[in-house]
Protein backbone atom coordinates (compact mmCIF):
# COMPACT_ATOMS: atom_id res chain seq x y z
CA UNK A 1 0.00 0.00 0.00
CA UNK A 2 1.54 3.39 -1.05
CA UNK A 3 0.05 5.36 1.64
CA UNK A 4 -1.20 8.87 0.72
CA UNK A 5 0.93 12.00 1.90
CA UNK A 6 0.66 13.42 5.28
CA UNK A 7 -0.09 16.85 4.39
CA UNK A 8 -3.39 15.23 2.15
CA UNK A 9 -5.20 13.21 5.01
CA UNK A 10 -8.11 15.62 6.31
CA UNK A 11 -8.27 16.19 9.62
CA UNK A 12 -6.30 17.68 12.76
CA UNK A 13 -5.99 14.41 14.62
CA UNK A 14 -3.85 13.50 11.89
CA UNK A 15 -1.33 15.89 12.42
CA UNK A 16 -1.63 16.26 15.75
CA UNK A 17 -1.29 12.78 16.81
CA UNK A 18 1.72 12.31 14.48
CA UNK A 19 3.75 15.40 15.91
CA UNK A 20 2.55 14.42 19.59
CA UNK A 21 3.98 10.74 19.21
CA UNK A 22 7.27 12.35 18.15
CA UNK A 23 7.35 15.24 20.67
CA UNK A 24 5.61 13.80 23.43
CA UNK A 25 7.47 10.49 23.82
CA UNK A 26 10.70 12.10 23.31
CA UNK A 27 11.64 11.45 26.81
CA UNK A 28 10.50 8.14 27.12
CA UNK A 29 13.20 5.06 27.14
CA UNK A 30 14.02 4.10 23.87
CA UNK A 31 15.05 1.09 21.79
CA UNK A 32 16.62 0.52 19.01
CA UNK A 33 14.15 -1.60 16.73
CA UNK A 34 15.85 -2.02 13.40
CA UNK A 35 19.58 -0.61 11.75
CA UNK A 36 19.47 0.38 7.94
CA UNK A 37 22.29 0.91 6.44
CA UNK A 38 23.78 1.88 9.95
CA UNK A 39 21.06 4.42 10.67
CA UNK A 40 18.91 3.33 13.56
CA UNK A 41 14.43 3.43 13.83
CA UNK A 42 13.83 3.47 17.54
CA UNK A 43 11.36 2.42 18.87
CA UNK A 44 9.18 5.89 19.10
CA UNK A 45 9.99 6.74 15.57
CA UNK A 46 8.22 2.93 14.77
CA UNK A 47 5.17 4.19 16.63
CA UNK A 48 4.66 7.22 15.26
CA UNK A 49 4.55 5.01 11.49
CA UNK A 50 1.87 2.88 13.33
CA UNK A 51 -0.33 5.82 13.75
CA UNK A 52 0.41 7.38 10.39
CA UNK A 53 -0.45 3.38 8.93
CA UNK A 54 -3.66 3.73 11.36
CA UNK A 55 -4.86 6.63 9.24
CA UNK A 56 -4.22 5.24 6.07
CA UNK A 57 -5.91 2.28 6.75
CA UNK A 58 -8.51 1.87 9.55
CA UNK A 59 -8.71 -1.72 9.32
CA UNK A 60 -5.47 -2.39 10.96
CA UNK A 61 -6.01 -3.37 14.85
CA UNK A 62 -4.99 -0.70 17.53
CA UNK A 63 -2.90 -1.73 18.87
CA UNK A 64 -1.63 -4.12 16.04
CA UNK A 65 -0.36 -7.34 16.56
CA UNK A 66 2.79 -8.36 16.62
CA UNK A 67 3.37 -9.52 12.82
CA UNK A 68 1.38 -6.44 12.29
CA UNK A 69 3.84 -4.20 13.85
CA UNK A 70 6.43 -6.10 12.02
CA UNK A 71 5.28 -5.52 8.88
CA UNK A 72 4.42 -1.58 9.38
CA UNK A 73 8.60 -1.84 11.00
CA UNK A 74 9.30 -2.92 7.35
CA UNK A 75 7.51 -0.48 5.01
CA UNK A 76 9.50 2.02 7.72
CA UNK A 77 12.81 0.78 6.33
CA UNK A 78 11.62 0.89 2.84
CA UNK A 79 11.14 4.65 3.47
CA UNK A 80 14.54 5.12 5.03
CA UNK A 81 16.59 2.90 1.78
CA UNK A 82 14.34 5.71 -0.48
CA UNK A 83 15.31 8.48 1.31
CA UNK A 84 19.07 7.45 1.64
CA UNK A 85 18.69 6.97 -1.57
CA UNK A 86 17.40 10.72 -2.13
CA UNK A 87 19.95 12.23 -0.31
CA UNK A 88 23.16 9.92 -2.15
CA UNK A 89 21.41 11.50 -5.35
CA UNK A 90 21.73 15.13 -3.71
CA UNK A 91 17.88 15.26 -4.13
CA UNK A 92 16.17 18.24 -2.28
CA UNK A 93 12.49 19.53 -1.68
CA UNK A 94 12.00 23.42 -2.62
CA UNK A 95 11.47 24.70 0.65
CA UNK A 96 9.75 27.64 -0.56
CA UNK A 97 7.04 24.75 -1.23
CA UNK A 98 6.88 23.29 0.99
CA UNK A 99 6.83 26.25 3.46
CA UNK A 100 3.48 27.34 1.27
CA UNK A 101 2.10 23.64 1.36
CA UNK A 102 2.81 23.50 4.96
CA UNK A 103 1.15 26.68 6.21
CA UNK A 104 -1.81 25.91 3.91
CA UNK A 105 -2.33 22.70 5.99
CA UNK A 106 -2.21 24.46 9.11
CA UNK A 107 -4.58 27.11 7.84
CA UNK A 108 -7.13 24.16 7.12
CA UNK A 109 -6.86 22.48 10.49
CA UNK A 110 -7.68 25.48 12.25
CA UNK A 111 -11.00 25.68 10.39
CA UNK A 112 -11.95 22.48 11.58
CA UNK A 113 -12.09 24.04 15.16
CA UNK A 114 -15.02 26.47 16.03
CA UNK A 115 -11.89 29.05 17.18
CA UNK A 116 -8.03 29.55 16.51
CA UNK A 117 -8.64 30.22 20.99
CA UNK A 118 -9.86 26.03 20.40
CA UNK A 119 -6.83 24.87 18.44
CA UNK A 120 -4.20 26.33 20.23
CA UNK A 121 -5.45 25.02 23.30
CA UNK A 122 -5.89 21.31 21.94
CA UNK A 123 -2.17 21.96 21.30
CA UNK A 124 -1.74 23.24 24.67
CA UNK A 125 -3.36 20.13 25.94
CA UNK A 126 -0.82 17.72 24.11
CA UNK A 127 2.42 20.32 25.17
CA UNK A 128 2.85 21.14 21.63
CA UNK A 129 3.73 24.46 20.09
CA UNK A 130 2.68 25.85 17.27
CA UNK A 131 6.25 26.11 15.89
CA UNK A 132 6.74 22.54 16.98
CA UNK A 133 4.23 21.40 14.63
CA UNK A 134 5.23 23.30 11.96
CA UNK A 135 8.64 21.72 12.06
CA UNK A 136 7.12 18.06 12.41
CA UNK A 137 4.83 18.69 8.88
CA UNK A 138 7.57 20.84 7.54
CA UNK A 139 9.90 17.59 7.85
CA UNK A 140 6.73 15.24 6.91
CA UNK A 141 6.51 16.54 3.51
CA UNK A 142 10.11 17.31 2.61
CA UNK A 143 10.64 13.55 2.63
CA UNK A 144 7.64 13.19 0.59
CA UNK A 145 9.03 15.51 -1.52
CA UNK A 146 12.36 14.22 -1.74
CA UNK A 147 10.80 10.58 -2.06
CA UNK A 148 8.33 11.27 -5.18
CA UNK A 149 11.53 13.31 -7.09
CA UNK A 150 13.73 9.83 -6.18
CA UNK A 151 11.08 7.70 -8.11
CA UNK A 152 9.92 9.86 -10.73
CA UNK A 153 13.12 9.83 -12.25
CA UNK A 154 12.62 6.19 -13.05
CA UNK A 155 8.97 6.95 -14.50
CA UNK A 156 8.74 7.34 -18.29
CA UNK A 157 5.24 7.75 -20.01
CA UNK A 158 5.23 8.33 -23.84
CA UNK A 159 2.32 9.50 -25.66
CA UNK A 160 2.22 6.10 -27.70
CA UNK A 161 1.39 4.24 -24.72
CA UNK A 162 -1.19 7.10 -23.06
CA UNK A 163 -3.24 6.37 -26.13
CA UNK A 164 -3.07 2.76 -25.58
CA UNK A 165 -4.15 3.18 -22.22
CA UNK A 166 -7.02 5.48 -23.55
CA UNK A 167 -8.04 2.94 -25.77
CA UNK A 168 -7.67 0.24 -22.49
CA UNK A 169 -10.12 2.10 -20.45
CA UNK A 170 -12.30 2.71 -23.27
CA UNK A 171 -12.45 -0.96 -23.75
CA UNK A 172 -13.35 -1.29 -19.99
CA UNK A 173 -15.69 1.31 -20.00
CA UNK A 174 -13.36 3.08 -17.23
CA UNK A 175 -13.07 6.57 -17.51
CA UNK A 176 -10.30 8.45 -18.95
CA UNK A 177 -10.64 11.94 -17.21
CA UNK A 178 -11.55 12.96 -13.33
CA UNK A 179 -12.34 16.03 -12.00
CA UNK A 180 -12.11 17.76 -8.59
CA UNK A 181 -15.15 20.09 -8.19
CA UNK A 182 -16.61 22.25 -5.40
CA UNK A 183 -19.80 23.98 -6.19
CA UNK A 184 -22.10 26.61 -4.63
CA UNK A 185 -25.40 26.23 -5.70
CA UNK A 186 -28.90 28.77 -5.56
CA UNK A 187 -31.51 26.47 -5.95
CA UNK A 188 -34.00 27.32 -9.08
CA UNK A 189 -36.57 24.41 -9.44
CA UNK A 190 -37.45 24.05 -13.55
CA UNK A 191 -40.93 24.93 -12.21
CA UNK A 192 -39.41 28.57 -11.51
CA UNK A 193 -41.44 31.74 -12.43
CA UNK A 194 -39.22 33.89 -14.95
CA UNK A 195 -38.88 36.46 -12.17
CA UNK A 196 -37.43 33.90 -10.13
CA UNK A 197 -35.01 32.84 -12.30
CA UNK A 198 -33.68 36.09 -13.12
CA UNK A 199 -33.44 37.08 -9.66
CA UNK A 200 -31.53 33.66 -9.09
CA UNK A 201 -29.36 33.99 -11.92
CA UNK A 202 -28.00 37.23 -10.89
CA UNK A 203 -27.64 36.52 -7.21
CA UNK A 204 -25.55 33.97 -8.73
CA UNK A 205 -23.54 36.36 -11.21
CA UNK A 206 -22.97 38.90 -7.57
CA UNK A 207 -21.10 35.78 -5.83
CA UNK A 208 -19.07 35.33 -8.81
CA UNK A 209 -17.80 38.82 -9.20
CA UNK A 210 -17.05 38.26 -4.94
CA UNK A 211 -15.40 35.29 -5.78
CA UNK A 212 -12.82 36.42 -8.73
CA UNK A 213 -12.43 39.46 -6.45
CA UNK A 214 -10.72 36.89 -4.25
CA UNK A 215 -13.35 35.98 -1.76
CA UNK A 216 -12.49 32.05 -0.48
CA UNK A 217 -14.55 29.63 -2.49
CA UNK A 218 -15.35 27.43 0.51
CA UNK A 219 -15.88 30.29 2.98
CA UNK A 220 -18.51 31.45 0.33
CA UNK A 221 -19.97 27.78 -0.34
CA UNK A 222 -20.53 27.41 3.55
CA UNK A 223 -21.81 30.74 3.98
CA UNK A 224 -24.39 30.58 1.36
CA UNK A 225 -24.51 27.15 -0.81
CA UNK A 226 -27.89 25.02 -0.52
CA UNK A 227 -26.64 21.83 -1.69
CA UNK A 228 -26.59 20.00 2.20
CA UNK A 229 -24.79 17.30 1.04
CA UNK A 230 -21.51 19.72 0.08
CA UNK A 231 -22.17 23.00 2.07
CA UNK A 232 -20.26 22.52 5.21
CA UNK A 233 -17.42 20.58 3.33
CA UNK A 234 -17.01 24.11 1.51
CA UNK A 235 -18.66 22.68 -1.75
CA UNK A 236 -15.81 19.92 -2.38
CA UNK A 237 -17.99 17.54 -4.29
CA UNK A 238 -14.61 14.94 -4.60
CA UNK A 239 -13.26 13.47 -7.47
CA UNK A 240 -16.10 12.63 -10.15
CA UNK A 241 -15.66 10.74 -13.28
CA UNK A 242 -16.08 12.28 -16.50
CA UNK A 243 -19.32 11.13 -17.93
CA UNK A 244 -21.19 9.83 -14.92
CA UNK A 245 -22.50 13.57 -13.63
CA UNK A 246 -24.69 16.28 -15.34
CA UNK A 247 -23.89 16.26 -18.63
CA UNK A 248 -24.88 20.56 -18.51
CA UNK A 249 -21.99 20.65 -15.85
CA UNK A 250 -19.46 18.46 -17.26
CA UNK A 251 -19.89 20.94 -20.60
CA UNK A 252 -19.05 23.87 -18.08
CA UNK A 253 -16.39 22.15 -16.54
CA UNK A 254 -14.82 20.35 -19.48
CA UNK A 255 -13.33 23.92 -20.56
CA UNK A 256 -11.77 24.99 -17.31
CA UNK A 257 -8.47 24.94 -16.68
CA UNK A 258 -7.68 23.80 -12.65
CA UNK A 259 -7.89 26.72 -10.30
CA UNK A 260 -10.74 28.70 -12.32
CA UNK A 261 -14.26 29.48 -11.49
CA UNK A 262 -17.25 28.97 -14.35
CA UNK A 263 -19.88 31.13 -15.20
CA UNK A 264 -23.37 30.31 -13.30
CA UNK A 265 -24.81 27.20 -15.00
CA UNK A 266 -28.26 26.51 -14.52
CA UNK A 267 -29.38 22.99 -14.57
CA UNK A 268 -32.57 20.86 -12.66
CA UNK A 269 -31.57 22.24 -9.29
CA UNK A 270 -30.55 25.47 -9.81
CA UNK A 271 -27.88 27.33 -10.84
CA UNK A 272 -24.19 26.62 -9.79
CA UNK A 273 -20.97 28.09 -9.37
CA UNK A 274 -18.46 25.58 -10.15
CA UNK A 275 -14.54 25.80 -9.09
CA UNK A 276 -11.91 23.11 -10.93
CA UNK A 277 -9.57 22.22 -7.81
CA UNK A 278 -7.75 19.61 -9.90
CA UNK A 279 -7.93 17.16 -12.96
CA UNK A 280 -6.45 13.17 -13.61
CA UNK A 281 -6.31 12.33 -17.08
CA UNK A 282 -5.69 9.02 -18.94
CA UNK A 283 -1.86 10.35 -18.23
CA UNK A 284 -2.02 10.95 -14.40
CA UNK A 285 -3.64 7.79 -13.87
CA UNK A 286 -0.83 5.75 -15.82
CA UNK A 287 1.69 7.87 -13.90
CA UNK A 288 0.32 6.75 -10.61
CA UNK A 289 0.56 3.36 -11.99
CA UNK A 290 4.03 3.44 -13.71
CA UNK A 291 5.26 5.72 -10.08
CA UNK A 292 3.92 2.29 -7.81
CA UNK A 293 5.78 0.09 -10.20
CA UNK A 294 8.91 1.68 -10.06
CA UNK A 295 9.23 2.55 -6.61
CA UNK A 296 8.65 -1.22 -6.10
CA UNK A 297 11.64 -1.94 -7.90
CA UNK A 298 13.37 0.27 -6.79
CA UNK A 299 12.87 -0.62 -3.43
CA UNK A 300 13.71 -3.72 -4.36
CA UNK A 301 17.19 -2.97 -5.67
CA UNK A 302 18.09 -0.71 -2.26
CA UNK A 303 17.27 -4.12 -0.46
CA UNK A 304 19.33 -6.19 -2.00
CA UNK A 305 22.25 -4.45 -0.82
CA UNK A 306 21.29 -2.64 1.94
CA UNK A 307 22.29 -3.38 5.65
CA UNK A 308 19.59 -4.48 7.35
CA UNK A 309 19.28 -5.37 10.68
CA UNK A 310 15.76 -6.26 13.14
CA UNK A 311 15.62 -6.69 16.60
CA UNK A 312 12.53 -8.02 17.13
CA UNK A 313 12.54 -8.69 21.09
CA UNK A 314 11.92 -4.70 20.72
CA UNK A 315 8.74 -4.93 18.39
């Protein structure tokens, strides 16, 4: 499993938990679980990759079992041989970046509290600072970073084999583009008098002109969206396959380019405002692919002569 990065995962406890393990447990006796390379994984550093693992995938027992634990111990050293490998290669993350990508995440954690009072006191709570965390996701997602530079030089895609890939999901009847939407939208029944549509339409034209002024999309969407099933998310309607939604709003969204806002479109609920966060094509998909593949081999090549040592009366 090539779990997602940190900085994606929704949700303070993520980040909070992970930065507590490391900062809270500091001062707690260690072990020494596993050597790689001569670089040791204690024995906090191994739990803090159980509760990222716990994120990624709920299924796994809390605590987990012994073989469990082992396995999550291994996946740990397959990091480390990657990022050894990173830094041999001189490989570095742009810490302008990740500074941005960093400080965005922290921005969206504290809207998930009713106050920024209620998040620094849940930090308070767990004897973290602010500029502790920071550092913790700041570190998080420069190995990411270094990590996904590592593998993607091994990753070639020619247009040759995108089109056979096309034609592959074509065949399956998979789809070959994805969208990332959020949406604000004024209800307008088709039953509507004309008066009522107008008067909807242009409401709708006022909160676009507030939103390319540089109002936030989601702040908007919660504040005045009646779609329940998207308002308090901030519209973010997820990932949604080309040619299994409205066909009127795939039109409006087929010509937007990520990051841009279309014109109201009116369809049987109303008129909506929709924003492009981000798009997969036939390419990204059989990038994601071809980026698993290859950081399986090379993971595989970095074992076979790596150093590797386990002390399991630890796990």
């Amino acid at each position: 499993m090539r779990c997602p990065r940190v900085l994606e995962v929704s949700g303070a406890v993520v980040c909070l938990m992970l930065a507590a393990v490391g900062l809270l447990w500091a001062g707690e006796v260690e072990h020494i679980v596993a050597m790689v390379n001569g670089q040791a994984i204690t024995s906090s550093e191994l739990d803090q990759e159980i509760i990222y693992r716990q994120i990624c995938d709920p299924i796994l027992a809390f605590p987990p079992t012994r073989q469990e634990k082992k396995l999550i111990l291994e996946r740990l050293i397959d990091r480390i041989l990657l990022l050894q490998e990173a830094e041999a290669q001189k490989i570095s993350a742009e810490q302008e970046a990740i500074k941005k990508t960093v400080g965005n995440f922290l921005r969206d954690i504290q809207r998930e509290y009713p106050s920024r009072e209620a998040f620094e006191q849940e930090l308070e709570s767990l004897g973290i600072e602010i500029g502790q965390l920071r550092e913790a996701l700041r570190t998080l997602e420069t190995e990411r970073a270094q990590i996904d530079q590592l593998v993607a030089r091994q990753v070639v895609v020619t247009e040759q084999e995108v089109e056979a890939y096309k034609a592959e999901l074509r065949q399956a009847r998979q789809p070959t583009v994805s969208y990332h939407l959020a949406h604000i939208l004024l209800r307008c029944p088709p039953t509507a008098s004309k008066e009522e549509i107008e008067a909807t339409e242009q409401r709708a034209l006022e909160l676009l002109i507030e939103l390319q002024q540089g109002a936030p999309f989601e702040t908007v969407a919660q504040q005045v969206s009646e779609e329940t099933s998207t308002k308090a998310l901030g519209g973010d309607m997820g990932y949604v396959d080309a040619g299994v939604f409205d066909p009127v709003l795939e039109k409006a969204v087929a010509g937007l380019e990520v990051g841009t806002l279309s014109s109201p479109v009116r369809n049987a609920a109303g008129f909506h405002i929709l924003k492009l966060l981000d798009k997969r094509t036939a390419r990204d998909f059989l990038y994601s692919r071809r980026f698993v593949e290859a950081q399986d081999m090379l993971i595989k090549r970095l074992r076979a002569k790596a150093d590797i040592q386990i002390f399991e009366q630890f796990l």
